[in-house]
C-alpha atoms as a PDB file:
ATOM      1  CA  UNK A   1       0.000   0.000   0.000  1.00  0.00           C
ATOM      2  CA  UNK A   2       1.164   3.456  -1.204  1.00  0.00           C
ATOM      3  CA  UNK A   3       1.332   6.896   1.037  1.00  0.00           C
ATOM      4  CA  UNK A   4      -1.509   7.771  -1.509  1.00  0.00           C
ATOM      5  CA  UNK A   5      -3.398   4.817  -1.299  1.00  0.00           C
ATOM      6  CA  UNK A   6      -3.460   5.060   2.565  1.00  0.00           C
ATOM      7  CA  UNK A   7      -4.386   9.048   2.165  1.00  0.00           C
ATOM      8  CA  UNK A   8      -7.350   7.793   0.173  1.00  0.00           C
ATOM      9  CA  UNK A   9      -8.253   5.447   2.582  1.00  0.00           C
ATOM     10  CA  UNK A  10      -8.342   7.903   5.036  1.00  0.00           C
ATOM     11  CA  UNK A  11     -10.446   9.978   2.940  1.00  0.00           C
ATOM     12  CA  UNK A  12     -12.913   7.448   2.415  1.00  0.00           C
ATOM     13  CA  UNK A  13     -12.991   6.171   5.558  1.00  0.00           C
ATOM     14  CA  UNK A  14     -13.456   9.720   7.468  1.00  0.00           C
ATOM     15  CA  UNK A  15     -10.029   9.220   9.378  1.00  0.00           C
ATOM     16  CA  UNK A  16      -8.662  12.572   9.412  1.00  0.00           C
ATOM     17  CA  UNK A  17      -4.725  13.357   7.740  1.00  0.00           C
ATOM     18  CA  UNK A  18      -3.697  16.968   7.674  1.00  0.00           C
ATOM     19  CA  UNK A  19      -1.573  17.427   4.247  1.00  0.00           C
ATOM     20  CA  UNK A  20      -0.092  20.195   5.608  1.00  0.00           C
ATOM     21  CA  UNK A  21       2.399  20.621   8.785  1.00  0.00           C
ATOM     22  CA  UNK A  22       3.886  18.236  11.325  1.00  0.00           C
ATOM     23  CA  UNK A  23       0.325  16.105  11.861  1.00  0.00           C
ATOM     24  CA  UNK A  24       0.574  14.595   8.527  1.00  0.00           C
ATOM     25  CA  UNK A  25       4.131  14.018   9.036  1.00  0.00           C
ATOM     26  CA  UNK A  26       4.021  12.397  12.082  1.00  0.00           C
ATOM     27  CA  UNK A  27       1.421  10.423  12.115  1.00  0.00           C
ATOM     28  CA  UNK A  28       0.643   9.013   8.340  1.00  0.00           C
ATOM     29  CA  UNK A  29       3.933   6.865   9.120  1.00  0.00           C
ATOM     30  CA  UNK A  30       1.998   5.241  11.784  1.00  0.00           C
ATOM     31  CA  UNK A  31      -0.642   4.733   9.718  1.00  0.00           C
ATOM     32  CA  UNK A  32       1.555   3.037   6.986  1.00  0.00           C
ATOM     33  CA  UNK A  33       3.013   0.271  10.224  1.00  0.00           C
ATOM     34  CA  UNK A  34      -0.379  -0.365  10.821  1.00  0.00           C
ATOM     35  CA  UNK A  35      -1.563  -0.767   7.780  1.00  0.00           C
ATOM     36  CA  UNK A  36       1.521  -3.123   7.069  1.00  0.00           C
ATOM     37  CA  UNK A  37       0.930  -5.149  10.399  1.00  0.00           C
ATOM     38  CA  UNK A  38      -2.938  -5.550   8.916  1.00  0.00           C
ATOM     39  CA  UNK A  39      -1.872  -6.677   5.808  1.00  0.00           C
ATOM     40  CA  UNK A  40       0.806  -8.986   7.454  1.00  0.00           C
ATOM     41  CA  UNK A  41      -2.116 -10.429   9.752  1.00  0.00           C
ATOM     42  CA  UNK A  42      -4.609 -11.240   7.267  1.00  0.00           C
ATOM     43  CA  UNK A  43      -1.890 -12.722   4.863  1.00  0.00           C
ATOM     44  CA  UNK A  44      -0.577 -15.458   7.730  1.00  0.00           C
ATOM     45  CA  UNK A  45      -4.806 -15.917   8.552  1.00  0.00           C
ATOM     46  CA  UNK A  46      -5.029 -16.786   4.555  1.00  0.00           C
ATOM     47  CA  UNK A  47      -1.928 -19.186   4.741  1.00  0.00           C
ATOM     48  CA  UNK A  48      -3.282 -20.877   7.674  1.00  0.00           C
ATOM     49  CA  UNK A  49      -6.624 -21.474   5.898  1.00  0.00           C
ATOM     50  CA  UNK A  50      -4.647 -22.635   2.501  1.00  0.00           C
ATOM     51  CA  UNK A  51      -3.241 -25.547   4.760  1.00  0.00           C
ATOM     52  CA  UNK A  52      -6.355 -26.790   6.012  1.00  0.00           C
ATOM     53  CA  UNK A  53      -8.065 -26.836   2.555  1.00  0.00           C
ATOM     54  CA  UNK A  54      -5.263 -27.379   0.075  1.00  0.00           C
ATOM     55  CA  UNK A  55      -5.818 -30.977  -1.748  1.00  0.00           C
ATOM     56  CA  UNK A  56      -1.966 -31.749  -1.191  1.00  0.00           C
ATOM     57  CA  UNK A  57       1.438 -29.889   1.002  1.00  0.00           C
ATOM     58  CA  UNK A  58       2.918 -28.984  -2.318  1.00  0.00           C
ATOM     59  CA  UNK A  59      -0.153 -26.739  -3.492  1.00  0.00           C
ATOM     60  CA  UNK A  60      -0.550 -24.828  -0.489  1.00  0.00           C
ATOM     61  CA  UNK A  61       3.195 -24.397  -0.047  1.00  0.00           C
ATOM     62  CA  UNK A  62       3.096 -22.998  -3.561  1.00  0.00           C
ATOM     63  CA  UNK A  63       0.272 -20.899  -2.848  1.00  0.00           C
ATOM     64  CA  UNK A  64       1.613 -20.174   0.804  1.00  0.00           C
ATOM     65  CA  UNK A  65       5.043 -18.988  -0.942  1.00  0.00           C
ATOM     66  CA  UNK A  66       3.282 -16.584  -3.139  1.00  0.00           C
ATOM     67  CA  UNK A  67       1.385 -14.995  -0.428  1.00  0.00           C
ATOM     68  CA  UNK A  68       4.303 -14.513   1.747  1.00  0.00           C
ATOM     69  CA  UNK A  69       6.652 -13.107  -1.364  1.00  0.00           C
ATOM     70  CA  UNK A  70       3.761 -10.709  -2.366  1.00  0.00           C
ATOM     71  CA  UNK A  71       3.990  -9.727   1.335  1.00  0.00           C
ATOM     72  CA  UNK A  72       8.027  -8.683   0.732  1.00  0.00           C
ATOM     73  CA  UNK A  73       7.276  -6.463  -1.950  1.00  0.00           C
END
């Protein structure tokens, strides 16, 4: 996720980001960690689930590895 995308989120969401001064500065880069954490989260929930349904180990590893390498980006 860009420093765009997550302005736009904000936007869209109501959260509020101050383009101007040390507000947007200081906390938009909290934002992005969180964001990152989130994504991080909901990436090792989808792996987990890919185990349990997978028909064999060497599909969901595939699919597992492409998750996780998306994730390094």
């Amino acid at each position: 996720m860009t420093r765009d995308d997550l302005i736009q989120l904000c936007c869209e969401t109501g959260v509020y980001v101050s383009p101007i001064g040390d507000f947007f500065q200081g906390h938009i880069g909290d934002l992005e960690k969180l964001c990152k954490r989130v994504e991080s989260a909901n990436s090792e929930a989808a792996c987990t689930i890919i185990y349990g349904l997978a028909e064999s180990d060497n599909v969901a590893q595939r699919m597992v590895d492409a998750i996780r390498a998306r994730g390094r980006e």
